[in-house]
Structures are given as C-alpha cells and as structure tokens.
Protein backbone atom coordinates (compact mmCIF):
# COMPACT_ATOMS: atom_id res chain seq x y z
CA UNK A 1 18.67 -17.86 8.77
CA UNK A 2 15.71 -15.21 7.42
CA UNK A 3 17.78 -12.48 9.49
CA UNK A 4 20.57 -13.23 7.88
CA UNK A 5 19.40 -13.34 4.86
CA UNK A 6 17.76 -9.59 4.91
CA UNK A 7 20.95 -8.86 6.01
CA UNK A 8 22.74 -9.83 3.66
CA UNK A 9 20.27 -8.58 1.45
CA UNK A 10 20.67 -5.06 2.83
CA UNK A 11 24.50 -5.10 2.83
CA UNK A 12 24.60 -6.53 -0.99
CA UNK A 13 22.23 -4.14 -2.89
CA UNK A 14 22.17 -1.15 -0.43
CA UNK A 15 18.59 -0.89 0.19
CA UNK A 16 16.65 -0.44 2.70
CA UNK A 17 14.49 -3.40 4.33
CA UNK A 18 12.67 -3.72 7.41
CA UNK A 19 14.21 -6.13 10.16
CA UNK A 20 11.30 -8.55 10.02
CA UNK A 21 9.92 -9.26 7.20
CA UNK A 22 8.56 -12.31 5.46
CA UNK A 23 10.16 -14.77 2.58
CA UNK A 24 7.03 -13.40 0.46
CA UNK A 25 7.16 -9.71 1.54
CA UNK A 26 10.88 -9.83 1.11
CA UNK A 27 10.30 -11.61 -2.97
CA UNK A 28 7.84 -8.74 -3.31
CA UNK A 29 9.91 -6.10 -2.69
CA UNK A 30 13.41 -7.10 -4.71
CA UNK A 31 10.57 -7.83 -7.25
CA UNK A 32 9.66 -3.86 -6.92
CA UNK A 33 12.81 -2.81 -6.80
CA UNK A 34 14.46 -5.40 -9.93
CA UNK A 35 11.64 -3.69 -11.71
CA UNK A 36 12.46 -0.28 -11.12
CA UNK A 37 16.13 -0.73 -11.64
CA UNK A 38 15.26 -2.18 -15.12
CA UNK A 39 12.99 0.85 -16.11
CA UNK A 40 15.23 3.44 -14.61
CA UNK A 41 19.02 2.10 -14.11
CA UNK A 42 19.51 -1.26 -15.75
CA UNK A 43 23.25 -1.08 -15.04
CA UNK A 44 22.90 -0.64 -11.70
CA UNK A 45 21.04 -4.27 -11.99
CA UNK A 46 23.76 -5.71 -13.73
CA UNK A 47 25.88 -4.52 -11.43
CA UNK A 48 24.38 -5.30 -8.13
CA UNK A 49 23.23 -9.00 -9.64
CA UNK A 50 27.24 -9.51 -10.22
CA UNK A 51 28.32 -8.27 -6.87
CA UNK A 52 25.75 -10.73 -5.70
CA UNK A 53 26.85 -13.50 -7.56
CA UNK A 54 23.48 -14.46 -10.02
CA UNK A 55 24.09 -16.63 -12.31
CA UNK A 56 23.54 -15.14 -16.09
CA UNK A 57 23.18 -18.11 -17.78
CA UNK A 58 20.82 -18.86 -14.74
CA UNK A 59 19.32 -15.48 -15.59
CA UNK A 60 18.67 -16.10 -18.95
CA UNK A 61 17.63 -19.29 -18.93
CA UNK A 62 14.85 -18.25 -17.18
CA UNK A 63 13.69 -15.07 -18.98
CA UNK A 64 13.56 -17.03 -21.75
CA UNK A 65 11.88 -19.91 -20.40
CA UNK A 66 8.87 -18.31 -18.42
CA UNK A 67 8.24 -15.21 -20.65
CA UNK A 68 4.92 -14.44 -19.02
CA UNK A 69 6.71 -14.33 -15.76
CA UNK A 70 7.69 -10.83 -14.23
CA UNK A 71 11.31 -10.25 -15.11
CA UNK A 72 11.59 -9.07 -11.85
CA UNK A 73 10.07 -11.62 -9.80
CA UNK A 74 12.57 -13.83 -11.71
CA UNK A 75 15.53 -11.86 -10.70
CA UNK A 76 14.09 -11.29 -7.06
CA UNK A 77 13.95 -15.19 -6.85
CA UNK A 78 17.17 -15.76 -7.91
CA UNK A 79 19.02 -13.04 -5.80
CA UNK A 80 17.06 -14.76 -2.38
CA UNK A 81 18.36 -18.42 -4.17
CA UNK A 82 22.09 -17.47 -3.99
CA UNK A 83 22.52 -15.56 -0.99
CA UNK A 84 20.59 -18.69 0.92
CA UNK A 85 23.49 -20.78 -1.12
CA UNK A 86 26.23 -18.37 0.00
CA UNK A 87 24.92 -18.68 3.68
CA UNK A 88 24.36 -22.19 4.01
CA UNK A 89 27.98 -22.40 1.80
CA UNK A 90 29.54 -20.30 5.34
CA UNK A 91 27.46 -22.06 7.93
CA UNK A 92 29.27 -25.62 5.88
CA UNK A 93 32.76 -23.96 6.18
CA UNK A 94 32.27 -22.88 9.79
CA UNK A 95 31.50 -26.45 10.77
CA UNK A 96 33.96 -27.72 8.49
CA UNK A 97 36.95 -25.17 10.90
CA UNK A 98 35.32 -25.98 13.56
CA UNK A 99 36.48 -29.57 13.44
CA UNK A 100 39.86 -28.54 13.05
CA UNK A 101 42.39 -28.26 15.70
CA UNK A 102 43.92 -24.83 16.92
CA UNK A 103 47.55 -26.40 16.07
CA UNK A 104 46.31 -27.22 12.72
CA UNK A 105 44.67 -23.63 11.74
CA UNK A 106 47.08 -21.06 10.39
C-alpha cells in the first residue's frame, strides 16, 4: 500500500518523490513542500488540495484547532489521510466486482 500511496502522491501534486521512502520521510516532505506552496503559490495549494480531495472544513477545523501546529504538517497529514481513504475506497470496490459475475458486469 506505501507504493501506492507515493504514487499516487506523485501523480496528484506533480512532484517529485523517491520510490522508497518512509510514512515519516514522506509527512516531512509534503510538510516542506505545503509550506513552500503557502509562502510562494498559495493557489497552487488550493488547487492541488482540491484535485486531491482534502476536506476544507477538515482543513480548517484543524488550523484552528492546533494553532501551534505547522500549517503544513497539518495539510501534509491530511493529503497522506485521504489518498490512504481513496485507496483502501478502490481496493473495497475491486473486491466488491470481483464478486460479481462476468454475465452480470456491463
């Protein structure tokens, strides 16, 4: 599931990751770049966090919430949260078609 999840990762926001890497390296550096993207191209953020699905009441929630927290940590945390929802969401639906009969897919 990690390799899927870099690439996802790497698909979704564009950038470039290396092919192993750990949950913790991986946090640490969406936290890097989140915190770039909000010094230096905030809509990009916006952006890439839609295309990825966070949730902005999720989002906000939490800024407000743990204020002494890195903004981007925050964000980094929640893009790794939904794309391990969005695989484990495919992984369900593959099983789920799985069970299903040739004559009764379309």
């Amino acid at each position: 599931m990690e390799k899927e999840l870099i690439d996802n990762i790497k698909k979704d926001m564009a950038i470039v990751l290396p092919d192993k890497i750990s949950l913790i390296e991986l946090e640490e550096a969406l936290t890097i770049y989140a915190n770039q993207l909000i010094q230096k191209d905030f809509q990009k953020l916006v952006t890439l966090l839609y295309r990825i699905d966070v949730s902005e009441a999720k989002l906000k929630y939490l800024l407000q919430l743990e204020t002494d927290e890195n903004a981007g940590n925050i964000i980094a945390k929640l893009i790794i949260e939904r794309q391990l929802e969005k695989i484990k969401s495919r992984q369900q639906f593959s099983k789920h078609n799985d069970d299903i009969s040739e004559e009764e897919k379309w």
